[in-house]
N, C-alpha and C. Protein backbone atom coordinates (compact mmCIF):
# COMPACT_ATOMS: atom_id res chain seq x y z
N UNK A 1 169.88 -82.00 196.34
CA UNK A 1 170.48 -81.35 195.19
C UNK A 1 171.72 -82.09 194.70
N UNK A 2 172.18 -82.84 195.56
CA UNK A 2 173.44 -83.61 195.15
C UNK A 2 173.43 -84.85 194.14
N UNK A 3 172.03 -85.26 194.57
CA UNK A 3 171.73 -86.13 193.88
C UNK A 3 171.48 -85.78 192.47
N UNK A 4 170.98 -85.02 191.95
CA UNK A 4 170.75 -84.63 190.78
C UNK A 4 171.50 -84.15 190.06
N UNK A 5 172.53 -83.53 190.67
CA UNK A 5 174.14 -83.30 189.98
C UNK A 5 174.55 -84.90 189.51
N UNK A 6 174.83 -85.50 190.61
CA UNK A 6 175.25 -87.03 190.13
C UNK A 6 174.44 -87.87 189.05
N UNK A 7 173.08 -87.60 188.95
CA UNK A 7 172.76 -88.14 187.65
C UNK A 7 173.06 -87.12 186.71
N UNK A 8 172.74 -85.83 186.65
CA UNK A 8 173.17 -84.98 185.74
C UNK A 8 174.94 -85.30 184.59
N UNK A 9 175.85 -85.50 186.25
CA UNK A 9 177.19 -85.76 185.87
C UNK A 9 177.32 -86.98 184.77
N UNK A 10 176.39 -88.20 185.76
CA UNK A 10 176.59 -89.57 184.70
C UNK A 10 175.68 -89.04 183.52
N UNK A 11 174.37 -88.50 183.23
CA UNK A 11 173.93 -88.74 182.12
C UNK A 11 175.26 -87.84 180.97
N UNK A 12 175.36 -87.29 181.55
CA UNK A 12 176.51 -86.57 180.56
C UNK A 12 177.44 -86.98 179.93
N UNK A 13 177.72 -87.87 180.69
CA UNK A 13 179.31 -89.11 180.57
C UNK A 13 178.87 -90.00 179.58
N UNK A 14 177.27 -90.16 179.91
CA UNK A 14 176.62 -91.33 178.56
C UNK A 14 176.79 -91.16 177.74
N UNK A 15 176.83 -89.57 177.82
CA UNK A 15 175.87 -89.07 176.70
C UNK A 15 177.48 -89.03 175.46
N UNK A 16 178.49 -88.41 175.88
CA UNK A 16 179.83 -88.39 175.69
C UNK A 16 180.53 -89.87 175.35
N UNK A 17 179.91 -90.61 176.20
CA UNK A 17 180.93 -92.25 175.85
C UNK A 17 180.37 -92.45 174.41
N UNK A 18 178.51 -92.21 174.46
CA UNK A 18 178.06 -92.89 173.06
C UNK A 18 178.60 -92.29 171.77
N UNK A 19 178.24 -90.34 172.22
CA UNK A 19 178.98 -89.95 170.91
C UNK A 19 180.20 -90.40 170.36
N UNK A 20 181.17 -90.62 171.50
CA UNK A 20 182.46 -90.73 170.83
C UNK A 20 182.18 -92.54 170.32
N UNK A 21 181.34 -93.19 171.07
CA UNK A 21 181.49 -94.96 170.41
C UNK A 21 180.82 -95.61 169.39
N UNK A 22 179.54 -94.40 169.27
CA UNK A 22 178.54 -94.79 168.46
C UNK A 22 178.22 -96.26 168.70
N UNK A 23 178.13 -97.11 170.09
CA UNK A 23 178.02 -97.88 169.98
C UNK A 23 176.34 -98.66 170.61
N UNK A 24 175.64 -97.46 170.43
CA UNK A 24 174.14 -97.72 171.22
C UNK A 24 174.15 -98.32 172.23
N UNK A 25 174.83 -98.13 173.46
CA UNK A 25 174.94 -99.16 174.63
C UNK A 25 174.61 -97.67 175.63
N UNK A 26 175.49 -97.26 175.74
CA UNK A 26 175.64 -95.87 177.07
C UNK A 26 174.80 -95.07 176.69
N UNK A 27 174.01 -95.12 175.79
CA UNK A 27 173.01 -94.14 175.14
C UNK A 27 171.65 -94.47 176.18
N UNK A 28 171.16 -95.84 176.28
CA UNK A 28 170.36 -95.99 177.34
C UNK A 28 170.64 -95.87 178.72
N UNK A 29 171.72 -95.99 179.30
CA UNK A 29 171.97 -95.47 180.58
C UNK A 29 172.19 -94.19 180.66
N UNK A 30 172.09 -93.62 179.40
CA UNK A 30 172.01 -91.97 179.68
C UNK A 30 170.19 -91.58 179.85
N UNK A 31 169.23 -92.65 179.32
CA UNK A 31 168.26 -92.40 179.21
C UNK A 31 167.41 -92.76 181.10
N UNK A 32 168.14 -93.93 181.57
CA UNK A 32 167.89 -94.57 182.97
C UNK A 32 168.58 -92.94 184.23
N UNK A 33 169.53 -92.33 183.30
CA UNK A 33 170.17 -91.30 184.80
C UNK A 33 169.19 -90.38 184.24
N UNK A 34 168.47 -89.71 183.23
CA UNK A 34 167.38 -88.33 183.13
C UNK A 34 166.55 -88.80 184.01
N UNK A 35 165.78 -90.39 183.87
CA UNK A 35 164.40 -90.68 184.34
C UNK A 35 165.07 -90.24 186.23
N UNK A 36 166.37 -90.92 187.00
CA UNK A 36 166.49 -90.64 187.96
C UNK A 36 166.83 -89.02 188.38
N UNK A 37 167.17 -88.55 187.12
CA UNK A 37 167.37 -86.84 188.21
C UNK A 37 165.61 -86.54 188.27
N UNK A 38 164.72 -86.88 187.46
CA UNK A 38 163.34 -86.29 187.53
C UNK A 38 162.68 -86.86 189.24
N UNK A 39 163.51 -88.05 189.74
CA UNK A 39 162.75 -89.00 190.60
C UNK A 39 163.74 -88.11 191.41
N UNK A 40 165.05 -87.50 191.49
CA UNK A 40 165.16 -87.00 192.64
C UNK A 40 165.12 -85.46 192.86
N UNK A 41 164.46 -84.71 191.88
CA UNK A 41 163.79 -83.61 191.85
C UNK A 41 162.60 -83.71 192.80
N UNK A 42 161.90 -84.69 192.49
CA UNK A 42 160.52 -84.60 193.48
C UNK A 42 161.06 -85.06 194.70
N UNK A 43 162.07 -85.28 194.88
CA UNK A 43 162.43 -86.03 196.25
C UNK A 43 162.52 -87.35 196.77
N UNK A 44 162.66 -88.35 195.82
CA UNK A 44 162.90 -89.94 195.96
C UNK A 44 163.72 -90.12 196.63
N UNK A 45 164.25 -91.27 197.48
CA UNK A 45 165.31 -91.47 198.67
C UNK A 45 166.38 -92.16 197.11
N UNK A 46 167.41 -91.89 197.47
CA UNK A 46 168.83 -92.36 196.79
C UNK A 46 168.49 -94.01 196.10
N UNK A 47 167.95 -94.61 197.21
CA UNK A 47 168.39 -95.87 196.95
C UNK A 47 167.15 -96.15 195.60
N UNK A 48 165.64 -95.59 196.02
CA UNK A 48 165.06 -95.80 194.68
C UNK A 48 165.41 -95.22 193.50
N UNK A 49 166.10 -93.86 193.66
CA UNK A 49 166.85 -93.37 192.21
C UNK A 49 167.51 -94.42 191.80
N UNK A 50 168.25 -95.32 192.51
CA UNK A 50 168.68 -95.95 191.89
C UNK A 50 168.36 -97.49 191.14
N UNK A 51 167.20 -97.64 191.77
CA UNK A 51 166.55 -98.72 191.33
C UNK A 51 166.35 -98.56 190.22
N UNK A 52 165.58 -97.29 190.09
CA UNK A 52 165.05 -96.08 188.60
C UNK A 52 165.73 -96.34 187.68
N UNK A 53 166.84 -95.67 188.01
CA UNK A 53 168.01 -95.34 187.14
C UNK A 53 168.08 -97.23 186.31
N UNK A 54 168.51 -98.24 187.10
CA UNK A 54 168.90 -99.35 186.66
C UNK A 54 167.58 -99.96 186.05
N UNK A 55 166.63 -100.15 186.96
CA UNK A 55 165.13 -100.38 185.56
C UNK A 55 164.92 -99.62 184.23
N UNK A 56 164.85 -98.41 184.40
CA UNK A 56 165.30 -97.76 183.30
C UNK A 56 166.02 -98.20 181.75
N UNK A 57 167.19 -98.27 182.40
CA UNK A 57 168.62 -98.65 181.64
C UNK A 57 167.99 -99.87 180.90
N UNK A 58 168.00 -100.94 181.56
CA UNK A 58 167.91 -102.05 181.01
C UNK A 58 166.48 -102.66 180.32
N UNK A 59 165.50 -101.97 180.86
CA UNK A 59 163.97 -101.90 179.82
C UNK A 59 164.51 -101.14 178.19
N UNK A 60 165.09 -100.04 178.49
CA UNK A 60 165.64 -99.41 177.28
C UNK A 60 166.43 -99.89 176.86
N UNK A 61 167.66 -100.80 176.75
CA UNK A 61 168.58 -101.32 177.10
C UNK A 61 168.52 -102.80 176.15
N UNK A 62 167.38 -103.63 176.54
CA UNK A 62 166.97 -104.96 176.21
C UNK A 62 165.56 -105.00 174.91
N UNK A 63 164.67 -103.74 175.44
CA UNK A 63 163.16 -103.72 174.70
C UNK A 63 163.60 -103.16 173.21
N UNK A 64 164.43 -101.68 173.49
CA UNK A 64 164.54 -100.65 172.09
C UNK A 64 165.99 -100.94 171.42
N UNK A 65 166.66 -101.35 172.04
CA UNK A 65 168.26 -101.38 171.39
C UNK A 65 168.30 -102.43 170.13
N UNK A 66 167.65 -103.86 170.03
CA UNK A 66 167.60 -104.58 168.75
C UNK A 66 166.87 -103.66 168.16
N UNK A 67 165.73 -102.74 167.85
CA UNK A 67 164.72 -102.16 167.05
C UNK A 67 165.87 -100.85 166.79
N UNK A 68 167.16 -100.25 167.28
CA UNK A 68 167.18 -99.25 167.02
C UNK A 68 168.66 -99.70 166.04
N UNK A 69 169.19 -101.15 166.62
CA UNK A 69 170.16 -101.31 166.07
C UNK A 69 169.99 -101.56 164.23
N UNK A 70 168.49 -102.28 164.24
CA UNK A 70 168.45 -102.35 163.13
C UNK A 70 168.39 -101.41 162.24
N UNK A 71 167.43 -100.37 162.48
CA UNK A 71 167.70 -98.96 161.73
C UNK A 71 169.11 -98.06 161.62
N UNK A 72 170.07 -98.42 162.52
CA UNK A 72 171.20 -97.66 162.65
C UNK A 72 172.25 -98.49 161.36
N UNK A 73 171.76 -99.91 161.28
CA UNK A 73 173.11 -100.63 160.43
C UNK A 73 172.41 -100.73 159.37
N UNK A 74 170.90 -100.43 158.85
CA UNK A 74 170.89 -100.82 157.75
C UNK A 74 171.51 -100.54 156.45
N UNK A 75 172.24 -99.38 156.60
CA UNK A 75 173.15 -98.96 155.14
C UNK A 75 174.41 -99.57 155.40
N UNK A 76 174.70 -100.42 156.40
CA UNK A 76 175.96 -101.00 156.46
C UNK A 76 176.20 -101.70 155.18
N UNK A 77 177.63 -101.70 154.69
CA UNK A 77 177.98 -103.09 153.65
C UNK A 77 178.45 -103.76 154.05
N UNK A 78 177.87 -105.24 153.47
CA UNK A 78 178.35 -106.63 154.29
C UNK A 78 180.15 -106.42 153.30
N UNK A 79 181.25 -107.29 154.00
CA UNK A 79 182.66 -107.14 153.79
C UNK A 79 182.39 -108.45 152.41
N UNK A 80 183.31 -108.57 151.43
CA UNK A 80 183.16 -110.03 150.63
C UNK A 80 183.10 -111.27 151.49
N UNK A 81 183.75 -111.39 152.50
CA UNK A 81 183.47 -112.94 153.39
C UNK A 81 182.26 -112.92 154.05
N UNK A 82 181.16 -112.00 154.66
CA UNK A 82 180.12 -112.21 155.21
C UNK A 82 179.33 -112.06 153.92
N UNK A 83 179.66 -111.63 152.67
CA UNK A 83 178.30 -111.68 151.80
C UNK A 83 178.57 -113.24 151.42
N UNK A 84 179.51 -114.02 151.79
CA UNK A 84 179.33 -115.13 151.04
C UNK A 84 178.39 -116.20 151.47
N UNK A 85 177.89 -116.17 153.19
CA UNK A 85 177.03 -116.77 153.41
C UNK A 85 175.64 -116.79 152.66
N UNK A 86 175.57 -117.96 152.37
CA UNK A 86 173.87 -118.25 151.86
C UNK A 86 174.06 -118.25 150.47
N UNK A 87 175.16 -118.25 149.86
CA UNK A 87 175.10 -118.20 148.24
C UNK A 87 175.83 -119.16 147.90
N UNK A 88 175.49 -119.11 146.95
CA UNK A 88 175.40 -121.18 145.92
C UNK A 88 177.22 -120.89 145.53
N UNK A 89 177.58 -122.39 144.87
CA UNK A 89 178.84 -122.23 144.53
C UNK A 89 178.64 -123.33 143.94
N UNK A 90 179.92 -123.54 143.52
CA UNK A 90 180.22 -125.11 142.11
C UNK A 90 181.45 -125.64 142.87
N UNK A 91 181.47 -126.44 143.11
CA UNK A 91 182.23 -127.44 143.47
C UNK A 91 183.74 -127.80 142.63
N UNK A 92 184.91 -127.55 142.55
CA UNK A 92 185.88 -127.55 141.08
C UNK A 92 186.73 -128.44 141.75
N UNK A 93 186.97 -128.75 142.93
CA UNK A 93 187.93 -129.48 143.06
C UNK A 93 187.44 -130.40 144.54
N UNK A 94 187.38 -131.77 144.36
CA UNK A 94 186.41 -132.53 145.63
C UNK A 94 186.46 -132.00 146.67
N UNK A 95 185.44 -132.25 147.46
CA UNK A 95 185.57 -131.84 149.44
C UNK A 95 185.72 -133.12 149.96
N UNK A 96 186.78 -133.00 150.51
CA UNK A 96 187.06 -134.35 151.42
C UNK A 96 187.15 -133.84 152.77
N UNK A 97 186.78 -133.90 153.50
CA UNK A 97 187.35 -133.14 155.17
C UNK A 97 188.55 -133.84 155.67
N UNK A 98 188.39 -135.48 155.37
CA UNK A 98 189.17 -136.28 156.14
C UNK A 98 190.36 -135.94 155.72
N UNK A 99 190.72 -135.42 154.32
CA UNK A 99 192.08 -135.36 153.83
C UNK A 99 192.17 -134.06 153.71
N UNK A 100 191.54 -133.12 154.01
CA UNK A 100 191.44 -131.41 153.87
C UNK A 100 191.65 -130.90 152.74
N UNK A 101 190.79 -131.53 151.86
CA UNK A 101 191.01 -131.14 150.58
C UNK A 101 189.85 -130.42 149.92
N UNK A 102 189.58 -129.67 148.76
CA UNK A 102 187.99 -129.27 148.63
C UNK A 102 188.22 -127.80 147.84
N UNK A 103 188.03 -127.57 147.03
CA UNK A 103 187.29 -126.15 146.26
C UNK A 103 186.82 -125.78 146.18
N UNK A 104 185.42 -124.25 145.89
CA UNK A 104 184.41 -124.02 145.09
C UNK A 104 185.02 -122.70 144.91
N UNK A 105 184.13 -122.41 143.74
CA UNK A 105 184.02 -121.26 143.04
C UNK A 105 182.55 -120.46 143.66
N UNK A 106 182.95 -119.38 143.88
CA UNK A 106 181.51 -118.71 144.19
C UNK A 106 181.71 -116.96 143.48
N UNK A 107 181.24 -117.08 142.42
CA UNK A 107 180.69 -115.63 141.82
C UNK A 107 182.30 -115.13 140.87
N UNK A 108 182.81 -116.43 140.41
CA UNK A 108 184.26 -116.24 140.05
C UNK A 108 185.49 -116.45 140.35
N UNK A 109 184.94 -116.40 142.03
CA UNK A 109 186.30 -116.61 143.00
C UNK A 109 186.35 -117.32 143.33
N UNK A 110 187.69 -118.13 143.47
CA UNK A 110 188.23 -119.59 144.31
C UNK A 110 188.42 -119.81 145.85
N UNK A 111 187.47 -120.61 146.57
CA UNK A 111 187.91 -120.79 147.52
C UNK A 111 187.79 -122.03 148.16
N UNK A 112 188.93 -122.62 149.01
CA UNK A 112 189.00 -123.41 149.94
C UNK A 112 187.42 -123.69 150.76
N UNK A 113 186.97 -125.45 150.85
CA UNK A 113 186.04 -125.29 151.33
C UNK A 113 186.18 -126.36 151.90
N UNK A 114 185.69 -126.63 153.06
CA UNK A 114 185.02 -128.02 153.67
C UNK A 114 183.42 -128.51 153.84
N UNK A 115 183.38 -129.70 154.12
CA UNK A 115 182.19 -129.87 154.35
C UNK A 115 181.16 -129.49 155.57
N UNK A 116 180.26 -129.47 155.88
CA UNK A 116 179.49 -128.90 156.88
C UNK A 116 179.79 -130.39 157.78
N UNK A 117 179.25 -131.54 156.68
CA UNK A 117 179.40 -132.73 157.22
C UNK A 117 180.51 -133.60 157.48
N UNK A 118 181.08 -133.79 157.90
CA UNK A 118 182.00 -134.90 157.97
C UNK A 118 182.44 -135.94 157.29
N UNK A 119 181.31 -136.53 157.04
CA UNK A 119 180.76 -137.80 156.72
C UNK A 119 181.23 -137.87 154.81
N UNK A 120 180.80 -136.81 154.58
CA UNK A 120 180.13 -136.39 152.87
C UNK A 120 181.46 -136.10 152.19
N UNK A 121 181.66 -136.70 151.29
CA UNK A 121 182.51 -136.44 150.37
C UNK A 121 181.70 -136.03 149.14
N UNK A 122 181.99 -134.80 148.46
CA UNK A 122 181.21 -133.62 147.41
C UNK A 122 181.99 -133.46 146.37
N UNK A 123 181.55 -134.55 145.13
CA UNK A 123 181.85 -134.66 143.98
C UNK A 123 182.24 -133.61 143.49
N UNK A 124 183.04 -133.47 142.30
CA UNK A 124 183.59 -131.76 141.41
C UNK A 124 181.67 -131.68 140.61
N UNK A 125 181.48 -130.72 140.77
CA UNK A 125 180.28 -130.36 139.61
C UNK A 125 179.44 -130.03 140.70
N UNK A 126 179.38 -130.36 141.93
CA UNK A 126 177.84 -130.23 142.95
C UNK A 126 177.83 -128.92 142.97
N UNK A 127 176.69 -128.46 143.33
CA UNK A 127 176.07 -127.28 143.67
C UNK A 127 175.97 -127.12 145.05
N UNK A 128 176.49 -126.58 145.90
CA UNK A 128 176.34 -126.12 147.03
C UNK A 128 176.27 -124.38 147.82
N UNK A 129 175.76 -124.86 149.12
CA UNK A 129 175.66 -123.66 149.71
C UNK A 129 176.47 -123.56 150.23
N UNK A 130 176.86 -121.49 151.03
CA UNK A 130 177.77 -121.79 151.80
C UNK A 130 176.57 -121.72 153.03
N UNK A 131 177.30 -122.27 153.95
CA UNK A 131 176.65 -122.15 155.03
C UNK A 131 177.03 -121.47 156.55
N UNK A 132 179.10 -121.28 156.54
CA UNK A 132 179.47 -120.74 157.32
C UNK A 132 180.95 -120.24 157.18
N UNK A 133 182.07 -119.77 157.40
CA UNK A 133 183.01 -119.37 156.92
C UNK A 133 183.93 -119.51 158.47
N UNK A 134 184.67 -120.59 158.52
CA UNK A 134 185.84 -121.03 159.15
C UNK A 134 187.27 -120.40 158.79
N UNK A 135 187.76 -119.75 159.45
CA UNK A 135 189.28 -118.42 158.81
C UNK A 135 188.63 -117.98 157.17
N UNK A 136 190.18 -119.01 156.75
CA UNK A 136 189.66 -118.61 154.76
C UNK A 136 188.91 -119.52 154.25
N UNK A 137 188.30 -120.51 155.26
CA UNK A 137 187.38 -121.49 154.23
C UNK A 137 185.81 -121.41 154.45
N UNK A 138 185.41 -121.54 153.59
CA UNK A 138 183.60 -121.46 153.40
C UNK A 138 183.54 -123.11 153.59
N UNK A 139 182.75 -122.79 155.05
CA UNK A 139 182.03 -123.97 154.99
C UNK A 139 180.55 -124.67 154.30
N UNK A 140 180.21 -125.44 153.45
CA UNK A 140 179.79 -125.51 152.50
C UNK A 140 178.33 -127.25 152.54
N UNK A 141 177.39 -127.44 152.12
CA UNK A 141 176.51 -128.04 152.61
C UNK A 141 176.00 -128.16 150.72
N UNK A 142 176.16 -129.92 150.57
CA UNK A 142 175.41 -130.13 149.42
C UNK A 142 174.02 -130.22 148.83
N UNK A 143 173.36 -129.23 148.31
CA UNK A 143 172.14 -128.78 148.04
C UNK A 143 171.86 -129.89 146.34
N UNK A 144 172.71 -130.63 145.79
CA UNK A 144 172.43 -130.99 144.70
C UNK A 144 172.02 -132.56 145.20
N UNK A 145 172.67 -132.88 145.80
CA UNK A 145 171.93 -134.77 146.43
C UNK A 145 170.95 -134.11 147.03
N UNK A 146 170.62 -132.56 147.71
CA UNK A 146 169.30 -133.01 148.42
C UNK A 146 168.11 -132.46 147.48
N UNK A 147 168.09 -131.81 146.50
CA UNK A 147 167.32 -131.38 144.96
C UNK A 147 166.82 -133.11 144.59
N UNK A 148 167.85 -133.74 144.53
CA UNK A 148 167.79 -135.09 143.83
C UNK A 148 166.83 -135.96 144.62
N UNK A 149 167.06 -135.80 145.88
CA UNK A 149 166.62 -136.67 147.04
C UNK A 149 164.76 -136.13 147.31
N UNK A 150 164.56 -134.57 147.05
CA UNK A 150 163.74 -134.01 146.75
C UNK A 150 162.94 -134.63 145.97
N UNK A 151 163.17 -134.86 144.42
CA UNK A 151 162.60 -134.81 143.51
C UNK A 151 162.62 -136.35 143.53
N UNK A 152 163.39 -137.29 144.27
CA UNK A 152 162.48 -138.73 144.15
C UNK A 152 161.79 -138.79 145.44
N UNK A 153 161.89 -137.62 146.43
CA UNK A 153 160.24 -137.98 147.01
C UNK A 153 158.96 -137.89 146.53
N UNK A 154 158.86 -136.60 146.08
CA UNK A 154 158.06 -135.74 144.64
C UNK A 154 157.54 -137.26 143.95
N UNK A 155 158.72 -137.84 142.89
CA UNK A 155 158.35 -138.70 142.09
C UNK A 155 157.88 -140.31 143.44
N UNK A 156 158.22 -140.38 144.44
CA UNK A 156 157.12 -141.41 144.98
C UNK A 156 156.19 -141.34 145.05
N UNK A 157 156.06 -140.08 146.14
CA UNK A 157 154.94 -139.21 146.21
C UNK A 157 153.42 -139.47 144.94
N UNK A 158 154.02 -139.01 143.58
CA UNK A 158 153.18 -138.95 142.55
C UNK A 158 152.51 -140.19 142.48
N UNK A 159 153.74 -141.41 142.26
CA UNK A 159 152.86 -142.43 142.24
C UNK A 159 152.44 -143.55 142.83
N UNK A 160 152.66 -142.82 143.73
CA UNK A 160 151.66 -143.78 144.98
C UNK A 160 150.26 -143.00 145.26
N UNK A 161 150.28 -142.35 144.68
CA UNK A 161 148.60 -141.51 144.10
C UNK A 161 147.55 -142.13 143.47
């Protein structure tokens, strides 16, 4: 009987940490201590409750938590710096990395950018992506040399047909 108080006690505590964290984590170890009070209702020795309990947890834990996280955040709003990944921008003032210099405009707004590459110095006018966001700067990857670079494979391509 003791035993089943003690999962009883922890599933409770789960059950209490998640409400207050909403953070889908203690929600499955509240699900691993029910499966063990049922295993020590019928009379399981301690040590397999606890095996229970921890297989449990972490099948629920690892299998359902990405599938539940996704339904839980989907009305989330991304903040303005995470919506900026993956969207195009104009280039207004060069990207140099070596000299830390670099602009784009993305959707109106000015921001500080570097290159993804090192190497690449990104003319005023290019079209680029962002690709990652370093503090306040969007890190940024030229999509207009590779359109270009594109379209004279395209045009080899054709005529060597």
């Amino acid at each position: 009987m003791q035993e089943v108080i003690f999962w009883l006690v922890l599933l409770i505590i789960c059950i209490g940490i998640e409400v207050a964290t909403l953070g889908l984590t203690t929600i499955w170890f509240a699900g691993g201590a029910l499966v063990a009070i049922f295993a020590a209702v019928v009379g399981a020795p301690i040590w397999l409750q606890a095996i229970i309990f921890i297989l449990v947890s972490l099948v629920l834990l690892f299998f359902t938590r990405p599938i539940a996280v996704k339904y839980f955040n989907k009305d989330r709003v991304k903040t303005n710096v995470e919506s900026m990944v993956g969207r195009q921008a104009i280039v207004i003032s060069e990207i140099d990395n070596l000299q830390g210099i670099g602009q784009v405009t993305v959707a109106g707004q000015e921001w500080s950018a570097r290159s993804v590459d090192e190497q690449v110095k990104i003319a005023v006018g290019a079209v680029v992506v962002v690709v990652a966001i370093n503090g306040v700067k969007l890190i940024v990857r030229d999509i207009s040399r590779e359109q270009l670079m594109g379209n004279g494979t395209q045009a080899a391509t054709a005529e060597g047909r």
